[in-house]
Protein backbone atom coordinates (compact mmCIF):
# COMPACT_ATOMS: atom_id res chain seq x y z
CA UNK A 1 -29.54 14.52 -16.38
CA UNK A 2 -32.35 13.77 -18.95
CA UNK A 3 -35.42 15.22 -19.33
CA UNK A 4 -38.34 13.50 -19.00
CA UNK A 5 -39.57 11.56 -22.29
CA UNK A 6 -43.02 12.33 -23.43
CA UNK A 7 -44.78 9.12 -23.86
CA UNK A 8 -45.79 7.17 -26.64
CA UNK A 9 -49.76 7.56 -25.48
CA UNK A 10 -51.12 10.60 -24.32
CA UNK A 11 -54.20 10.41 -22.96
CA UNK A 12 -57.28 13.12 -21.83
CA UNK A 13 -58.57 12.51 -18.16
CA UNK A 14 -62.15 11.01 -17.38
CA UNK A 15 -64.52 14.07 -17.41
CA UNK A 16 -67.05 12.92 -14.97
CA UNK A 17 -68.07 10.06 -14.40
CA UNK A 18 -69.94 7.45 -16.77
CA UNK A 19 -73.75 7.38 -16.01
CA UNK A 20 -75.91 6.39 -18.38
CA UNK A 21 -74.86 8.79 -21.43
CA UNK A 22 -73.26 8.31 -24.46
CA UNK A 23 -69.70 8.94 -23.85
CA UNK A 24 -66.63 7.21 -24.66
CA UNK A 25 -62.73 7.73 -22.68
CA UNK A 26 -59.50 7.21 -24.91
CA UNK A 27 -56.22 8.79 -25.11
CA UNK A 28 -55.73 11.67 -27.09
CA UNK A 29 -52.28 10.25 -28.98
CA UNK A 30 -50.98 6.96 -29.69
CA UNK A 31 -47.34 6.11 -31.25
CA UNK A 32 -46.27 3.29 -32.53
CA UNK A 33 -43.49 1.43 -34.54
CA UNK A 34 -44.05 -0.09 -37.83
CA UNK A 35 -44.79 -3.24 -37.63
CA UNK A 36 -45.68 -3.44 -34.09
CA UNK A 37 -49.03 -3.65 -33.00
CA UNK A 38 -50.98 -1.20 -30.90
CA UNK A 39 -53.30 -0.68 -28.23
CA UNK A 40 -55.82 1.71 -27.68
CA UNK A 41 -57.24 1.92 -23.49
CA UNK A 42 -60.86 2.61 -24.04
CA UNK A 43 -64.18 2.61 -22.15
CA UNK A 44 -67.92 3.98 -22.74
CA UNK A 45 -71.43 4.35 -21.40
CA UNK A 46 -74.57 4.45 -23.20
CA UNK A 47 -77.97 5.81 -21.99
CA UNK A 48 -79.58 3.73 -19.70
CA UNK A 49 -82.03 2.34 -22.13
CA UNK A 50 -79.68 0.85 -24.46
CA UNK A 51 -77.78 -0.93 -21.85
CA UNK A 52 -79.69 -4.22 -22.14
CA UNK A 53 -79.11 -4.46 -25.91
CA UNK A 54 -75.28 -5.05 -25.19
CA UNK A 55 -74.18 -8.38 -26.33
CA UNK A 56 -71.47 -10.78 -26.78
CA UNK A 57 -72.23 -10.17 -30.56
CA UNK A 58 -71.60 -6.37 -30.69
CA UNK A 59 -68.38 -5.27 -32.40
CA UNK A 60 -65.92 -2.41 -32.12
CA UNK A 61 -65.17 -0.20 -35.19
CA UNK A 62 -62.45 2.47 -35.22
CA UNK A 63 -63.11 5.01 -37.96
CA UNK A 64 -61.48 7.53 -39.72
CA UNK A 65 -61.91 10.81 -38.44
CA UNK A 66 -62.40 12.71 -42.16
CA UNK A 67 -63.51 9.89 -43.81
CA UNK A 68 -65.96 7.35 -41.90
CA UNK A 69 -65.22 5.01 -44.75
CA UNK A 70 -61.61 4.26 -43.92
CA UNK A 71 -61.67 2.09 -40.94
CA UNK A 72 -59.71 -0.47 -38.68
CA UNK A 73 -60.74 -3.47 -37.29
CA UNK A 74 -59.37 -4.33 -34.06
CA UNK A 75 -58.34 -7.73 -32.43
CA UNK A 76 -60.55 -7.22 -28.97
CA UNK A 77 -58.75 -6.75 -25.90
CA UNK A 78 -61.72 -5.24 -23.76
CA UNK A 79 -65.25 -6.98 -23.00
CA UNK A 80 -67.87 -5.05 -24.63
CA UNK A 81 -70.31 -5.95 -22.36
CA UNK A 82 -69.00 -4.83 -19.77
CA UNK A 83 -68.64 -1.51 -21.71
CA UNK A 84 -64.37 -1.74 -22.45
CA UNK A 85 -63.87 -0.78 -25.70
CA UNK A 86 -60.02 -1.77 -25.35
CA UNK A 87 -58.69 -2.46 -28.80
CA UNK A 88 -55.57 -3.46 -30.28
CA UNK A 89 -53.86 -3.38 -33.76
CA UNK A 90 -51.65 -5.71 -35.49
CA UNK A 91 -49.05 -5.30 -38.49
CA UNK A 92 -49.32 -1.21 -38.59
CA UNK A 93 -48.25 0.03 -41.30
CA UNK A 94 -47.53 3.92 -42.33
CA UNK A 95 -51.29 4.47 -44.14
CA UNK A 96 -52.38 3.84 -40.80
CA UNK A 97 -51.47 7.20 -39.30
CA UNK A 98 -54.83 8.82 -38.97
CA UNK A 99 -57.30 9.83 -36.79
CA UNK A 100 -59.92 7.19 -35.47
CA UNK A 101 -62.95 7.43 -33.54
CA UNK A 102 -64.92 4.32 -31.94
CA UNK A 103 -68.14 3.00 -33.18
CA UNK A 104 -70.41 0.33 -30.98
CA UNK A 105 -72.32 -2.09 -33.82
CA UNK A 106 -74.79 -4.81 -31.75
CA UNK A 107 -77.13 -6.40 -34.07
CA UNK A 108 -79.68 -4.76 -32.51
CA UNK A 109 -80.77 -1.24 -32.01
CA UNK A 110 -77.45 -0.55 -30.48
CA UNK A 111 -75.22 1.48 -32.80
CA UNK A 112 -73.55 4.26 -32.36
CA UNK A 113 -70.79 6.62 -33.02
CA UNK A 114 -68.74 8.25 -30.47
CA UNK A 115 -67.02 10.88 -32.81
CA UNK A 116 -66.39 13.86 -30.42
CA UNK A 117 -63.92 12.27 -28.81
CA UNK A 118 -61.00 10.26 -31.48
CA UNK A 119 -57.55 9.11 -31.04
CA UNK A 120 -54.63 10.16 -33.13
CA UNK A 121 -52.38 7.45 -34.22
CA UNK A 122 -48.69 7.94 -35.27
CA UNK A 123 -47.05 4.99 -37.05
CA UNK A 124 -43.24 5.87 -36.62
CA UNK A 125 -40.20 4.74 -38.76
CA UNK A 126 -38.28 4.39 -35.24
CA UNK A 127 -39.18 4.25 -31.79
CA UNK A 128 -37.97 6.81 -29.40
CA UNK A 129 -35.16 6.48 -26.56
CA UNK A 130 -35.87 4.95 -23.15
CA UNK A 131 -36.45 7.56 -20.24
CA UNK A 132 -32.72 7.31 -18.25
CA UNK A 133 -32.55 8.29 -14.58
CA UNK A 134 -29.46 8.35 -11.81
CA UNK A 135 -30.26 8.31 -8.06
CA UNK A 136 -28.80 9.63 -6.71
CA UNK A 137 -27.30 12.41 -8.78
CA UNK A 138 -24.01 12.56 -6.97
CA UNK A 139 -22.58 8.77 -6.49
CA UNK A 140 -19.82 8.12 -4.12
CA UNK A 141 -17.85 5.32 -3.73
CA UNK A 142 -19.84 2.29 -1.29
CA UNK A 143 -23.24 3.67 -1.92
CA UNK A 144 -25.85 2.42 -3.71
CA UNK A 145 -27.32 3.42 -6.88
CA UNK A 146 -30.60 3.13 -8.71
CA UNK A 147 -30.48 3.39 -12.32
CA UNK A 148 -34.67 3.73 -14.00
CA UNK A 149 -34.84 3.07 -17.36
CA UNK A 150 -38.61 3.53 -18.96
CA UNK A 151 -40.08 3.27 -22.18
CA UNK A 152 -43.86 3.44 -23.46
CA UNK A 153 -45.21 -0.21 -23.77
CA UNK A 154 -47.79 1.10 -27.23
CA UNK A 155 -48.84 -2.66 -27.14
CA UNK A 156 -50.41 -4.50 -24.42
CA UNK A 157 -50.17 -8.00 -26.22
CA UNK A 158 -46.08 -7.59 -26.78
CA UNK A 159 -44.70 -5.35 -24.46
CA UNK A 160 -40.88 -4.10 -25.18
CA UNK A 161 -37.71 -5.58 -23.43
CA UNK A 162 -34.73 -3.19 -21.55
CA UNK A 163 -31.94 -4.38 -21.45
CA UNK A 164 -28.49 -3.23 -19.06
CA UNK A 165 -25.05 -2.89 -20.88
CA UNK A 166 -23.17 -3.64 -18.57
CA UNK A 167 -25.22 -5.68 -16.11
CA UNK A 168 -23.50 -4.50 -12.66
CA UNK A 169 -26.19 -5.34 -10.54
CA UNK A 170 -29.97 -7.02 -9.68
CA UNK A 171 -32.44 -5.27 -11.87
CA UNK A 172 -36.46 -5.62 -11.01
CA UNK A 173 -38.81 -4.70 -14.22
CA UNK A 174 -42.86 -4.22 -14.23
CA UNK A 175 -45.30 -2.58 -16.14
CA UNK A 176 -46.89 0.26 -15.06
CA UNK A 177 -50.40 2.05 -16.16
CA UNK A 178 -50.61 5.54 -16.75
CA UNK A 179 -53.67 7.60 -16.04
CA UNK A 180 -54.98 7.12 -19.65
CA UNK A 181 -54.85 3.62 -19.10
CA UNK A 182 -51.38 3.53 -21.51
CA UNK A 183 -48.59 1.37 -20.32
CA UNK A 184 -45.25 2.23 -19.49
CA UNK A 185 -42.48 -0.49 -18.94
CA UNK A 186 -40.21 -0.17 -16.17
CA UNK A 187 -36.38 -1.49 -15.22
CA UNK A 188 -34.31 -0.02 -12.41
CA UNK A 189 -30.67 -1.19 -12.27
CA UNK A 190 -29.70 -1.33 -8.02
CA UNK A 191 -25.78 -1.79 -7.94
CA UNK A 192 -23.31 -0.42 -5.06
CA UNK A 193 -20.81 2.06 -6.81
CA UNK A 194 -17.41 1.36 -7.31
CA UNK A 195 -14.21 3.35 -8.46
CA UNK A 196 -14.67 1.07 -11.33
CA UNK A 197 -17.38 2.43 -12.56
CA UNK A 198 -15.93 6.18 -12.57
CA UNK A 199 -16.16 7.17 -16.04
CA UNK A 200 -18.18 3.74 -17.13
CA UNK A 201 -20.60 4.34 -19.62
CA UNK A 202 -23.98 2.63 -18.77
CA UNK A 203 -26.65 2.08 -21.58
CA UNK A 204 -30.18 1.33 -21.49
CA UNK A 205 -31.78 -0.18 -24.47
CA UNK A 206 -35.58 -0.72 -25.51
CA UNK A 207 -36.48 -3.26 -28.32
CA UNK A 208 -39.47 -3.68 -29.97
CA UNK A 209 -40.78 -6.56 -31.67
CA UNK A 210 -42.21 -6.24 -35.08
CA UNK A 211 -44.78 -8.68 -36.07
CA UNK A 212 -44.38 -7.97 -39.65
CA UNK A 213 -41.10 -10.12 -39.83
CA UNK A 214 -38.97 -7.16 -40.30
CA UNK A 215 -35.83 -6.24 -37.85
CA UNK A 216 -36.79 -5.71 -34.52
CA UNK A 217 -36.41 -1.66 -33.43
CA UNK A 218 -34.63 -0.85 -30.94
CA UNK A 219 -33.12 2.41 -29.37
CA UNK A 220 -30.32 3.68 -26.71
CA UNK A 221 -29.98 6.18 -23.86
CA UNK A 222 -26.31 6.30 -22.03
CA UNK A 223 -24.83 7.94 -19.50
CA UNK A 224 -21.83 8.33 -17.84
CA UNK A 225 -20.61 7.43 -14.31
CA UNK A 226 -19.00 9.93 -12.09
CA UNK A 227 -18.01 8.24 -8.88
CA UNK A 228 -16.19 9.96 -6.17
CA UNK A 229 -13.46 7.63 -4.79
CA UNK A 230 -10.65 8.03 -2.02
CA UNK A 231 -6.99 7.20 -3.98
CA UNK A 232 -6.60 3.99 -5.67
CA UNK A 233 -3.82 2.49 -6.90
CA UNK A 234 -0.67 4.74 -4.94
CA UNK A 235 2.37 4.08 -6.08
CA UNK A 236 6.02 5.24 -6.17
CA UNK A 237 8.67 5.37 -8.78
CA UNK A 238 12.31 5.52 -7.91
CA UNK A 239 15.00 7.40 -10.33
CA UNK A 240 17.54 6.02 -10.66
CA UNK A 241 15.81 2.88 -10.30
CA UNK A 242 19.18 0.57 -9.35
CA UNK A 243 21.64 1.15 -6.67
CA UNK A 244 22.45 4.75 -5.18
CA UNK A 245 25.22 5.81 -2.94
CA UNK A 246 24.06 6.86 0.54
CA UNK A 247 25.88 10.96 -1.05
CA UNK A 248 23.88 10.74 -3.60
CA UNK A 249 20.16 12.14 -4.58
CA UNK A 250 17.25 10.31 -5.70
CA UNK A 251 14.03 11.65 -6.52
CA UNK A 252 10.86 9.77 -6.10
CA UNK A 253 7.19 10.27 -7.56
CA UNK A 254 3.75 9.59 -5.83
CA UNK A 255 0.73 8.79 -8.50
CA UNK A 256 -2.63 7.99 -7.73
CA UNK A 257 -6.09 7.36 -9.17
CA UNK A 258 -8.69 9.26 -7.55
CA UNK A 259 -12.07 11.42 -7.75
CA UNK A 260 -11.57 14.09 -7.14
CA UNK A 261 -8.26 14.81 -7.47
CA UNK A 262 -5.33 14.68 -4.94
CA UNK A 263 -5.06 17.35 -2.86
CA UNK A 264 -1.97 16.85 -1.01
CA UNK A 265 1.08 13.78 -0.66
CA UNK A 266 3.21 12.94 1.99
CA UNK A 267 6.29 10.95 2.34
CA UNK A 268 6.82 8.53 5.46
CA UNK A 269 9.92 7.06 6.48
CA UNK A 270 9.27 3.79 8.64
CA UNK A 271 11.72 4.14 11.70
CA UNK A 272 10.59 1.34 13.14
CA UNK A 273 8.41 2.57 16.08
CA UNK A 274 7.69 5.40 14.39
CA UNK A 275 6.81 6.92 10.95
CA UNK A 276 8.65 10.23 9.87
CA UNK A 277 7.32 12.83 7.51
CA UNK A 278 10.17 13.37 5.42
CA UNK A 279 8.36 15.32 2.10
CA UNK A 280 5.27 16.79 1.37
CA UNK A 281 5.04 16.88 -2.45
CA UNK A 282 4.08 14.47 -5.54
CA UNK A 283 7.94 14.37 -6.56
CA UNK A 284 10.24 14.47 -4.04
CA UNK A 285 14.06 14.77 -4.44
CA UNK A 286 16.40 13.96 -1.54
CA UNK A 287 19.72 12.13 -0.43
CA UNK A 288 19.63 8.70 -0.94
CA UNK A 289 21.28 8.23 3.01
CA UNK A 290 17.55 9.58 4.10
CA UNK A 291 15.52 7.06 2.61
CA UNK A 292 17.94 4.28 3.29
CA UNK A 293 14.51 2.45 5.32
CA UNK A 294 11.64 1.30 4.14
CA UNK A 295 9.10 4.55 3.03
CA UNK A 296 5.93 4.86 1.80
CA UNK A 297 3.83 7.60 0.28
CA UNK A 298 0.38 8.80 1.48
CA UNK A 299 -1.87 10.60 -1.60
CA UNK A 300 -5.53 12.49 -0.02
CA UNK A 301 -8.41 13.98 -1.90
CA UNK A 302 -11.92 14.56 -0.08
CA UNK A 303 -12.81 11.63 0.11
CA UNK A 304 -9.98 9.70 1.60
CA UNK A 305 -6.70 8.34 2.14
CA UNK A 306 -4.36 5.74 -0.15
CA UNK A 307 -1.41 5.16 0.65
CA UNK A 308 1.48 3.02 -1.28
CA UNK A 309 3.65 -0.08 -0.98
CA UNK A 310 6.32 0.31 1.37
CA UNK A 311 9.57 0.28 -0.71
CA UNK A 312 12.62 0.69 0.02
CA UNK A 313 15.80 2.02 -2.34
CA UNK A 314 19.53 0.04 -2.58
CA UNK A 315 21.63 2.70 -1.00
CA UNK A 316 25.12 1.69 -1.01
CA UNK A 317 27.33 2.59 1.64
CA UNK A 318 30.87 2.21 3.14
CA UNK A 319 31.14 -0.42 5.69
CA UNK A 320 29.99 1.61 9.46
CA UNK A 321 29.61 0.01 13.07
CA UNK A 322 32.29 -1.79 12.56
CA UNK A 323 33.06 -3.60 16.28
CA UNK A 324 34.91 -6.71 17.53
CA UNK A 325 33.97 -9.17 20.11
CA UNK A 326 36.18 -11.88 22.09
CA UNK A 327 35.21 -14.83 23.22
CA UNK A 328 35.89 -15.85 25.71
CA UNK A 329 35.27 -12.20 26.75
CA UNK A 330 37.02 -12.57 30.43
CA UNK A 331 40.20 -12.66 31.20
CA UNK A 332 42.54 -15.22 29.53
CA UNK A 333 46.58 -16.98 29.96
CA UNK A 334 49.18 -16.33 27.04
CA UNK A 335 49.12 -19.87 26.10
CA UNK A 336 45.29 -20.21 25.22
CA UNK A 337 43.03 -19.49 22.05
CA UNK A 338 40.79 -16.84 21.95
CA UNK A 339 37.92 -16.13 18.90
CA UNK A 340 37.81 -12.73 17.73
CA UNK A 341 34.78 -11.67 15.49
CA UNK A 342 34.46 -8.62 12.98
CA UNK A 343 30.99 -7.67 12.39
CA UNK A 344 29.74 -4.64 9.81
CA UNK A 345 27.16 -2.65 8.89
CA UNK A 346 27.77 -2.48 4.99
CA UNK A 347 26.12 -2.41 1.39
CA UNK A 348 26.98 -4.22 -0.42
CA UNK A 349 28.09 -7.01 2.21
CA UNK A 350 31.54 -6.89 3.06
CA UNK A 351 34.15 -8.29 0.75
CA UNK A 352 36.94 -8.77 2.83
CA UNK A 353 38.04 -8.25 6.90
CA UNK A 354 41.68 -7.92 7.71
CA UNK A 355 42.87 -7.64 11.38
CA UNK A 356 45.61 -5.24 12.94
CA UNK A 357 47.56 -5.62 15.81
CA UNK A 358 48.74 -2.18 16.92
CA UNK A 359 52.94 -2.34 17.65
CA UNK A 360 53.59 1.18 18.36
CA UNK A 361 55.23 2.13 15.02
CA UNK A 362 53.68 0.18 12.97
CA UNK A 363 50.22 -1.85 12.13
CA UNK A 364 51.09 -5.72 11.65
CA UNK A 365 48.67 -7.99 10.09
CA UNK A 366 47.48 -10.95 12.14
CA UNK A 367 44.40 -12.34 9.68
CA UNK A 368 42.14 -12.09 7.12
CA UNK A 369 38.69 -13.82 7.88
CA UNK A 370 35.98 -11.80 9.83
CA UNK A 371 36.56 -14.84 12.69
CA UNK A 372 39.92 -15.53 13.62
CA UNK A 373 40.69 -17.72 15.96
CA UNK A 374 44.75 -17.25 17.46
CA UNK A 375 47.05 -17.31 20.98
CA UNK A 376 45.75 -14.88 22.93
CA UNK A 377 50.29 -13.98 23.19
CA UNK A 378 49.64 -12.48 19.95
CA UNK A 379 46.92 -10.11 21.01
CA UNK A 380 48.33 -8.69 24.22
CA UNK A 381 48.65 -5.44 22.28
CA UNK A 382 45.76 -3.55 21.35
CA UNK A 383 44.23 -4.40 18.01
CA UNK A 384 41.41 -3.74 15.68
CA UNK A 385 39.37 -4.96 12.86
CA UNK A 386 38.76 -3.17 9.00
CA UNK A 387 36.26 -4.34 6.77
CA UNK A 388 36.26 -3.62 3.04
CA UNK A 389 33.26 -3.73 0.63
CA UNK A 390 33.26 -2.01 -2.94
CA UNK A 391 32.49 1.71 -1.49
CA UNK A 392 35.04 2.21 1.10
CA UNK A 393 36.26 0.59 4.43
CA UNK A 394 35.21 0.71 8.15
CA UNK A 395 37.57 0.25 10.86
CA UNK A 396 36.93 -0.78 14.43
CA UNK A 397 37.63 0.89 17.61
CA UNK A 398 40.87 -0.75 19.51
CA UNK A 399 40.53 -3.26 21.76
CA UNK A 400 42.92 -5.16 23.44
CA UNK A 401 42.58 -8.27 25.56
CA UNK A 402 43.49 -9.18 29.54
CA UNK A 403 46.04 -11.59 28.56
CA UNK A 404 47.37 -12.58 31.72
CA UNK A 405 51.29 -14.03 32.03
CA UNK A 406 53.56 -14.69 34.54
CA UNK A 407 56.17 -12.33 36.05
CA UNK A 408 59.28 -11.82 33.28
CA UNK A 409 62.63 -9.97 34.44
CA UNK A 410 63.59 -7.70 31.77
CA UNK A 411 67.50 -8.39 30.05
CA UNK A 412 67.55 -4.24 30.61
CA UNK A 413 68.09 -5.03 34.65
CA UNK A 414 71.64 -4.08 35.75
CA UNK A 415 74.08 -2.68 38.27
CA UNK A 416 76.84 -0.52 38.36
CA UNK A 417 79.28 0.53 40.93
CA UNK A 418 80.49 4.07 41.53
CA UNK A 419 82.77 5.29 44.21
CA UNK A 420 81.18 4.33 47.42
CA UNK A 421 77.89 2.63 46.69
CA UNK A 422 75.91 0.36 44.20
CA UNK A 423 73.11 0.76 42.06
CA UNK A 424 71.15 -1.66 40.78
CA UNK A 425 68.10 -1.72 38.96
CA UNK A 426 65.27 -4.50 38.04
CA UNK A 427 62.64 -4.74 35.61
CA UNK A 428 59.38 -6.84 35.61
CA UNK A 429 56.20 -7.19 33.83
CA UNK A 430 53.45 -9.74 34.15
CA UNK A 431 49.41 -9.85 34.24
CA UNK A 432 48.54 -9.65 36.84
CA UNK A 433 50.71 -6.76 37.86
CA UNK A 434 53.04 -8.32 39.61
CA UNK A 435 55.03 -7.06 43.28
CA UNK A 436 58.88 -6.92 43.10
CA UNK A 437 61.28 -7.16 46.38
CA UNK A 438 65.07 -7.74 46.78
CA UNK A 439 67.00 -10.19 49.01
CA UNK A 440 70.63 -9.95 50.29
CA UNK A 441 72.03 -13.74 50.68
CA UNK A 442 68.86 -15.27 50.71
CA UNK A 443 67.87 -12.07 53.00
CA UNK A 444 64.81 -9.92 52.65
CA UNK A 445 65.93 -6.61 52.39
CA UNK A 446 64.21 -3.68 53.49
CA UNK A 447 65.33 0.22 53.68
CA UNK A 448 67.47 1.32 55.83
CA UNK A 449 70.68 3.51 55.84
CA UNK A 450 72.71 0.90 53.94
CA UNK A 451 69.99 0.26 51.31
CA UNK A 452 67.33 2.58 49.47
CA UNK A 453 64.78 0.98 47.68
CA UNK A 454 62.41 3.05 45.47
CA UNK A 455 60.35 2.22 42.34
CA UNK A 456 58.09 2.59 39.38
CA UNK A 457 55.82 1.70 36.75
CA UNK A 458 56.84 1.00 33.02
CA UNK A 459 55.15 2.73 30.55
CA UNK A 460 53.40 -0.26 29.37
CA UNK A 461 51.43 -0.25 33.13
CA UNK A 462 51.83 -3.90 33.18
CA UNK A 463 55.60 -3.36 34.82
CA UNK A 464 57.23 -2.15 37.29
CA UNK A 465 61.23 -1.33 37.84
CA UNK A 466 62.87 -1.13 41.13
CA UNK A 467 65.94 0.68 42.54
CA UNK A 468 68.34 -0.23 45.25
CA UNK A 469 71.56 1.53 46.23
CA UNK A 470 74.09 0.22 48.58
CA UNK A 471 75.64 2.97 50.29
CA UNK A 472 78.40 1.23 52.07
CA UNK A 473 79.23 -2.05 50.16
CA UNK A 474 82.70 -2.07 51.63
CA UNK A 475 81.28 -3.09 54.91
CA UNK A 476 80.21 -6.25 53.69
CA UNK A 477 81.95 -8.92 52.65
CA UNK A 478 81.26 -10.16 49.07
CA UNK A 479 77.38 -10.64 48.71
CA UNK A 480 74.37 -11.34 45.63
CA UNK A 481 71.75 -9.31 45.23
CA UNK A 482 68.24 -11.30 44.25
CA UNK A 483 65.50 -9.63 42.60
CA UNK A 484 62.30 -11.89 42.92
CA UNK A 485 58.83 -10.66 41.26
CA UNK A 486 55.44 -12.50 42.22
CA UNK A 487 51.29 -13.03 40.65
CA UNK A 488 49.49 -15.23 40.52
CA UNK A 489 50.33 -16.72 38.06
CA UNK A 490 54.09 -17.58 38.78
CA UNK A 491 57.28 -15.66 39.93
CA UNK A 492 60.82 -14.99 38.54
CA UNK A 493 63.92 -13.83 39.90
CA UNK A 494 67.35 -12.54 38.92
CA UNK A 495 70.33 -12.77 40.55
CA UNK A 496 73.10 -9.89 40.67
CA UNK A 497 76.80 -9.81 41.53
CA UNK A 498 78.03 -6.42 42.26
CA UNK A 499 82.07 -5.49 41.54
CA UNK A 500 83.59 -4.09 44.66
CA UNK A 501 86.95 -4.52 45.82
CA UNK A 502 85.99 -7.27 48.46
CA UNK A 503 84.11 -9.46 46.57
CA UNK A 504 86.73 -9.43 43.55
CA UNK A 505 89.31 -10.62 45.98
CA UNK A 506 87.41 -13.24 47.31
CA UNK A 507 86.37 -14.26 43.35
């Protein structure tokens, strides 16, 4: 910070007080710029006796110091009378740098010359820099500032101007009086600090105006800001800056502007109720998959926190939760329409969907639109959905609808007749499963010794095959055997004529 400027007038202190002796108060030094004018603060006191010659008609004269003969005449400033000698100076020029003292003329008895006591006066080339002052010295962002700028005011007639470069705030001036009577002008600059100002370079300038018609003079003082600042400006770069695959790595830089400088990053991933820490350095490198949601990074100095843009990277990936649903969702007959829909996870979007119906050996194609709207006969087998972007494919778990039919007799039910008995077998499927029984002649019939009736399920657990032996067919004359199967939906039966010996004689 800079020292304080020695002023343009430096004055000696009153030594008592005046009381009726000859004695006369100026300042010891006075500086000025050529051209400019001057003024000199003075008072005096004469004996006691002397006091009523003082007049409206007595005059100041400011001689030289080594030669009384060289003197200055001054434009008055002070009232004589009332014992101010105050004088001031126009147009000074370089021969004017002498030493003066002040003589009282009244055209009367009243003269005299007060020449233990004189007043050097410099006539400079250049005036000197303005007085520059920060409070306080260590400026953080929010606070406010005072900036004081001072200069000596040599003239009381044309004081100097300060001016602000740049003007960031309200600035109050006044003129102040030292205790030689010398005037000092005063600006302070009042501005709250910003991180815009860090490193800002904030002049004060004093002018002077000549009166000789020559260029005005005029001088600088500067300083820098420093302003301390939380981070500013956080922001994240991406490389590669286009599309990634989810395998792939990425690495991503934090930057921020701040003062002083940032301590620490972190990396947050936005999980939607929460915010994971997923990196704790400027440049982070890491799979693409694990910044696949929106992140952000977080920079920290002493000050403060910034924290960046959420942003969130292209990462390209096969198609995944791939799932079907059927509407309508409940159970439905062979005969009516059902809507499947494929739905995907994928990026880029899905390209193409292409549906599967599952037929043991094989996988056979039943469309290729991610809705599809067919029979519900064609989807009684299970059946999934793949969808197909420019990365890979994604295939759906199988599902398989409650298609519900009436009972069907298989073409594999039979008999055949051995030595001594009959077998005959029927098979049935339907949805719901259906219940199978046999008649004999339009006869239920029900086990006994004659007839054993077991049965089972078909593989497909939507049938059901039943067994019935007749043990002693040639006890009965020529018969048919009736196999009826029952839902809800509807019933079917099948009729079957066994070969034995009575029966083909009666055919």
């Amino acid at each position: 910070m800079l020292g304080a400027l020695t002023f343009l007038l430096i004055g000696s202190l009153p030594q008592g007080v005046l009381c009726g002796d000859w004695r006369v108060i100026v300042p010891q030094k006075v500086e000025v710029v050529k051209g400019s004018c001057v003024t000199f603060p003075c008072s005096f006191d004469v004996l006691d006796n002397f006091k009523q010659h003082l007049n409206n008609r007595c005059k100041a004269i400011w001689k030289n110091d080594s030669n009384p003969r060289i003197t200055i005449s001054p434009a008055m400033t002070g009232d004589l009378t009332k014992k101010d000698c105050t004088s001031t100076f126009n147009n000074m020029i370089a021969k004017n740098s002498r030493q003066y003292y002040f003589r009282l003329e009244c055209p009367n008895d009243l003269k005299y010359s007060f020449a233990d006591r004189h007043v050097n006066l410099v006539v400079t080339d250049d005036p000197p820099a303005p007085n520059l002052t920060l409070s306080p010295l260590e400026v953080k962002e929010g606070s406010s500032v005072s900036l004081t700028c001072s200069a000596p005011a040599p003239c009381q007639t044309l004081p100097p101007t300060l001016t602000w470069t740049p003007s960031l705030g309200d600035v109050q001036e006044q003129l102040q009086e030292n205790v030689d009577k010398t005037k000092v002008k005063r600006s302070v600059l009042t501005f709250t600090a910003s991180h815009l100002h860090h490193g800002q370079i904030i002049s004060c300038t004093v002018v002077y105006k000549k009166q000789d018609g020559s260029r005005d003079a005029s001088e600088s003082r500067s300083l820098t800001a420093a302003v301390s600042y939380s981070p500013k400006d956080t922001t994240v770069s991406v490389s590669p800056s286009g599309p990634v695959q989810q395998s792939s790595n990425v690495t991503l830089t934090c930057t921020s502007n701040a003062n002083p400088a940032v301590r620490s990053f972190t990396w947050y991933r936005d999980d939607g109720s929460q915010e994971t820490v997923i990196g704790t350095e400027a440049v982070l490198i890491i799979q693409a998959s694990k910044v696949s949601r929106p992140f952000f990074c977080e920079a920290a100095n002493d000050v403060g926190v910034g924290h960046s843009d959420l942003r969130q990277i292209d990462v390209q990936y096969s198609p995944k939760d791939t799932t079907v649903s059927v509407s309508p969702s409940g159970p439905v007959q062979q005969s009516s329409n059902v809507t499947l829909t494929c739905t995907s996870n994928a990026n880029p979007a899905v390209r193409s969907f292409t549906w599967y119906r599952d037929d043991g050996s094989q996988e056979t194609v039943i469309g290729t639109k991610a809705v599809l709207n067919i029979q519900a006969s064609e989807v009684s087998r299970p059946f999934f959905c793949e969808a197909a972007n420019d990365v890979g494919v994604g295939r759906s778990d199988l599902s398989q609808i409650d298609v519900q039919f009436p009972p069907q007799i298989l073409p594999s039910s039979d008999c055949t007749t051995t030595a001594g008995q009959i077998n005959c077998s029927c098979e049935t499927v339907g949805n719901p499963f259906p219940t199978l029984h046999w008649s004999l002649d339009g006869q239920p019939v029900s086990q006994s010794d004659k007839f054993v009736i077991s049965s089972e399920r078909l593989n497909n657990h939507k049938g059901l095959r039943s067994f019935i032996t007749v043990t002693q067919p040639q006890e009965i004359d020529c018969f048919i055997l009736i196999c009826h199967s029952f839902n809800s939906h509807g019933f079917a039966s099948q009729q079957f004529y066994p070969e034995h010996q009575a029966c083909a004689e009666s055919q």
